[in-house]
N, C-alpha and C. Protein backbone atom coordinates (compact mmCIF):
# COMPACT_ATOMS: atom_id res chain seq x y z
N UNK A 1 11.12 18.55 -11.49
CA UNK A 1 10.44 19.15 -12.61
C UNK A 1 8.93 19.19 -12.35
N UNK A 2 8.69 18.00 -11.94
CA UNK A 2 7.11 18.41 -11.51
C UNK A 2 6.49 19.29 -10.37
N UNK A 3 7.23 19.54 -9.49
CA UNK A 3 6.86 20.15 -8.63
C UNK A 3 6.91 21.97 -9.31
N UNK A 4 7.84 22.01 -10.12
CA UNK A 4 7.89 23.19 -10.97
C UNK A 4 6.81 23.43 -11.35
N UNK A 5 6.34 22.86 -12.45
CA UNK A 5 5.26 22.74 -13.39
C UNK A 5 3.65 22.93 -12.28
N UNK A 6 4.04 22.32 -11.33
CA UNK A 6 2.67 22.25 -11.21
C UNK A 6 2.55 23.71 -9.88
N UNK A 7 4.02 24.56 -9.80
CA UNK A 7 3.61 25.74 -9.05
C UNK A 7 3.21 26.60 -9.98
N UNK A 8 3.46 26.23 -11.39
CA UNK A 8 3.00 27.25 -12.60
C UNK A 8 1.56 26.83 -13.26
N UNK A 9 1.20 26.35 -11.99
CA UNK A 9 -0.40 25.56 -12.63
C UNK A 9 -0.83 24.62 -13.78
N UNK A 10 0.60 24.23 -14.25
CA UNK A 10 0.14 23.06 -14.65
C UNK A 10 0.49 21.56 -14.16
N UNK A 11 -1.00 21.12 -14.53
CA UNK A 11 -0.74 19.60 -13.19
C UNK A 11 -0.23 18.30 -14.34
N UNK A 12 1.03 18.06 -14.18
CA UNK A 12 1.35 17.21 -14.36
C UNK A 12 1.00 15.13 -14.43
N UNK A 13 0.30 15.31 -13.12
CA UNK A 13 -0.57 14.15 -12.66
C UNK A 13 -1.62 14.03 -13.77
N UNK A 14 -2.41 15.01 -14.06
CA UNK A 14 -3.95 14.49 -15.14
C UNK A 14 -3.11 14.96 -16.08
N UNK A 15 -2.22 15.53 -17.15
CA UNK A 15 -1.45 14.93 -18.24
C UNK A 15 -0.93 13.36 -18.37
N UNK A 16 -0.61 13.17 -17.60
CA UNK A 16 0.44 11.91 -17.42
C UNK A 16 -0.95 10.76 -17.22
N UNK A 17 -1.65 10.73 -16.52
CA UNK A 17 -2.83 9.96 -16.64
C UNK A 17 -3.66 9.79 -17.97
N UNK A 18 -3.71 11.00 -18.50
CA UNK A 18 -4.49 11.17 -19.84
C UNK A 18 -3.49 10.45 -20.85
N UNK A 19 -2.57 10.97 -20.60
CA UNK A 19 -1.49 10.18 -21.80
C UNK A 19 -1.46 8.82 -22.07
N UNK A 20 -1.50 7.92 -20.71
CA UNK A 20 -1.54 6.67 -20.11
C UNK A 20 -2.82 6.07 -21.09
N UNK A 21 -3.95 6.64 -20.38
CA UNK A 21 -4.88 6.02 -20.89
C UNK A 21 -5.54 6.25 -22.35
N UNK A 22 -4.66 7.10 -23.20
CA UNK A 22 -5.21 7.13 -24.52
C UNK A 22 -4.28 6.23 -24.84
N UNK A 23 -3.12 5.95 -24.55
CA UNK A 23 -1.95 4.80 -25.21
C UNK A 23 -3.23 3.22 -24.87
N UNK A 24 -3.60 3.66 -23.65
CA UNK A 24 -4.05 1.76 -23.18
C UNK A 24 -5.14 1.81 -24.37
N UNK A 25 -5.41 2.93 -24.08
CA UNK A 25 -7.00 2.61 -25.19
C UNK A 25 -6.48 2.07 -26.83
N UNK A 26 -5.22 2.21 -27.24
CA UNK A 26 -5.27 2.01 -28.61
C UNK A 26 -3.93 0.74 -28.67
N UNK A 27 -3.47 0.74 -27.96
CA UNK A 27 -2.30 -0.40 -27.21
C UNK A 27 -3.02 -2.04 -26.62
N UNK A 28 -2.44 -2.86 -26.84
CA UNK A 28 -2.72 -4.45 -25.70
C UNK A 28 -1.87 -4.17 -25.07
N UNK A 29 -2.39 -4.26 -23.97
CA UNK A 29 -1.52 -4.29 -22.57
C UNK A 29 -0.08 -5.20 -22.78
N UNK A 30 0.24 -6.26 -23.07
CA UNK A 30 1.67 -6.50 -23.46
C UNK A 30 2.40 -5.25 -23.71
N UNK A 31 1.65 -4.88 -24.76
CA UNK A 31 2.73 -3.81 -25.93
C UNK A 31 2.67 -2.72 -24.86
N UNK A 32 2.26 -2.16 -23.82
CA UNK A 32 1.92 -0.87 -23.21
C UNK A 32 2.90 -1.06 -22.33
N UNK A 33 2.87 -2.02 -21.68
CA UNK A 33 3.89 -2.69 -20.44
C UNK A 33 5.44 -2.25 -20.85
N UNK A 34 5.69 -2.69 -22.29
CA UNK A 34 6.97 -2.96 -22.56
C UNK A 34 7.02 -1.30 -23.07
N UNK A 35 6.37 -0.64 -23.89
CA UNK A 35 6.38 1.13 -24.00
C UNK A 35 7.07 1.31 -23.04
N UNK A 36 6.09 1.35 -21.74
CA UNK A 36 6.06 2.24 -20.54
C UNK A 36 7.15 2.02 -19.69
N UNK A 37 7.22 0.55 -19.86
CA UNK A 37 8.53 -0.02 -18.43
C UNK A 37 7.14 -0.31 -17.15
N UNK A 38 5.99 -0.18 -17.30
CA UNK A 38 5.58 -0.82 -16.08
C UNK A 38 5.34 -2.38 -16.09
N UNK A 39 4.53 -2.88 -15.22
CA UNK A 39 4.13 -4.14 -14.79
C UNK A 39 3.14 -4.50 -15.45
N UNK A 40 3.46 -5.68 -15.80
CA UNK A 40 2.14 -5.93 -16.66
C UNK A 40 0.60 -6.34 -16.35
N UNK A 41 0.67 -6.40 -15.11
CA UNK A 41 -0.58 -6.30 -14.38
C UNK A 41 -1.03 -4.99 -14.19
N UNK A 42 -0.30 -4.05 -14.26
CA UNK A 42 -0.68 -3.11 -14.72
C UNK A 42 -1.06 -2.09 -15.66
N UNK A 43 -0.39 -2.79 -16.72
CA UNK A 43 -0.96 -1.93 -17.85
C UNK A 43 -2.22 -2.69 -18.35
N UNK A 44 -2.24 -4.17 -18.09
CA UNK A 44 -3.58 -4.82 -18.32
C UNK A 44 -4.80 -3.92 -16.88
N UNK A 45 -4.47 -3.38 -16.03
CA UNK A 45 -5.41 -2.31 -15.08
C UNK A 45 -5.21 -1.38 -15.85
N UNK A 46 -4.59 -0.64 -16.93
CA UNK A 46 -4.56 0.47 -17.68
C UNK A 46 -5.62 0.75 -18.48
N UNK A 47 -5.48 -0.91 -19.46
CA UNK A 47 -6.11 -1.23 -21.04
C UNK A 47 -7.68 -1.52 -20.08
N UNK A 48 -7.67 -2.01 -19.23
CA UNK A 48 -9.38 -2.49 -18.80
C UNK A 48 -10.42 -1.39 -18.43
N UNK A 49 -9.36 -0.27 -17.95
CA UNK A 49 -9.74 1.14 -18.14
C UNK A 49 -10.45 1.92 -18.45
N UNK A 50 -9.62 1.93 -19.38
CA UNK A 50 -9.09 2.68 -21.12
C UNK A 50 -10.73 2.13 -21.51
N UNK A 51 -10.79 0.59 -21.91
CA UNK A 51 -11.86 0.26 -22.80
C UNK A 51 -13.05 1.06 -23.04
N UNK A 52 -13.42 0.96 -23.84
CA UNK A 52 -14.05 2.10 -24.74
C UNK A 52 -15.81 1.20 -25.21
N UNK A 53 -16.25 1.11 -23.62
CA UNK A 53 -17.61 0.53 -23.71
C UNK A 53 -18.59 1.43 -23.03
N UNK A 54 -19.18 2.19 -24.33
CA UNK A 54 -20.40 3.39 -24.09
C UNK A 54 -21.28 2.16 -23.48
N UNK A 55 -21.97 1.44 -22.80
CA UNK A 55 -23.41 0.67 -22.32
C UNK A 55 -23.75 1.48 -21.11
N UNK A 56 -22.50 1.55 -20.22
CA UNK A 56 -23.09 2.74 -18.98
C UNK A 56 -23.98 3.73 -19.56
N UNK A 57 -23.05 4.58 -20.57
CA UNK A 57 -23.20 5.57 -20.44
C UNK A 57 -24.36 5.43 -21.08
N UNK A 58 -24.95 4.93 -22.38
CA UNK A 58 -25.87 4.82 -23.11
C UNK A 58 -27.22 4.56 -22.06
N UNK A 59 -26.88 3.68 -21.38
CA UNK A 59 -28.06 3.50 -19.71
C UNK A 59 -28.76 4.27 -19.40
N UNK A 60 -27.46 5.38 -18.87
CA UNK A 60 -27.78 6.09 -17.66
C UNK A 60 -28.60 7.47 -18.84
N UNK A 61 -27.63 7.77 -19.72
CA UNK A 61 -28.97 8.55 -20.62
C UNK A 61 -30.10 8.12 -21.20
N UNK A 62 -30.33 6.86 -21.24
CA UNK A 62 -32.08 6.22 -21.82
C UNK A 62 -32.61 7.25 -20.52
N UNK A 63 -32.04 6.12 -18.98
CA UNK A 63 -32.68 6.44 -18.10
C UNK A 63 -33.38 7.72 -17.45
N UNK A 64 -31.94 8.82 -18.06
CA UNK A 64 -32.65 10.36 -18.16
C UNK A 64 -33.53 10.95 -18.68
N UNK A 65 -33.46 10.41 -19.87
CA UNK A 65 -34.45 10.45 -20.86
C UNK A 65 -35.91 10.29 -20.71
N UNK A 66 -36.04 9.12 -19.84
CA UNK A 66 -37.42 8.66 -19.47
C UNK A 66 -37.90 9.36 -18.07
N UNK A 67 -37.20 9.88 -17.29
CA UNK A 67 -37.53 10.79 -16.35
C UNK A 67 -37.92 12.17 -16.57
N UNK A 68 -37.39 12.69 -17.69
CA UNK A 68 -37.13 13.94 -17.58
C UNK A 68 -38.27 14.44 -18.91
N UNK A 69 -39.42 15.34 -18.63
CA UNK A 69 -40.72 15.40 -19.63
C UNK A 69 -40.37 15.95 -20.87
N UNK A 70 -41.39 15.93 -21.80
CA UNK A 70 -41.17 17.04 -23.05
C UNK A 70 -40.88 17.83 -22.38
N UNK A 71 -40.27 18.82 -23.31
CA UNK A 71 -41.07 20.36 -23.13
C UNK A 71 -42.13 20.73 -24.19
């Protein structure tokens, strides 16, 4: 089936990833493990992910910010 799907251009792989990680993001890795059927070392690599900590990102835009002039 996937190989179907993805000669009709759609990619299966970044659905199935996206899916993953909006479950980890709102899931504890226990509960994701037992959903999914994977390992639970892995869905705790899912949920650590997933986590939903803007500080990078908030960073790296101060940092733009201060480089980049009025106009």
């Amino acid at each position: 089936m996937t190989q179907k799907l993805n000669r009709h251009g759609l990619p299966v792989r970044t659905a199935r990833n996206a899916a993953l990680a909006a479950l980890a993001a709102d899931l504890p890795s226990p509960i994701l493990a037992d959903v999914t059927g994977m390992h639970r070392h892995t869905a705790l690599r899912w949920v650590a992910d997933a986590r939903r900590d803007w500080a990078e990102y908030l960073a790296a835009r101060a940092a733009d910010d201060e480089e980049t002039p009025p106009l």
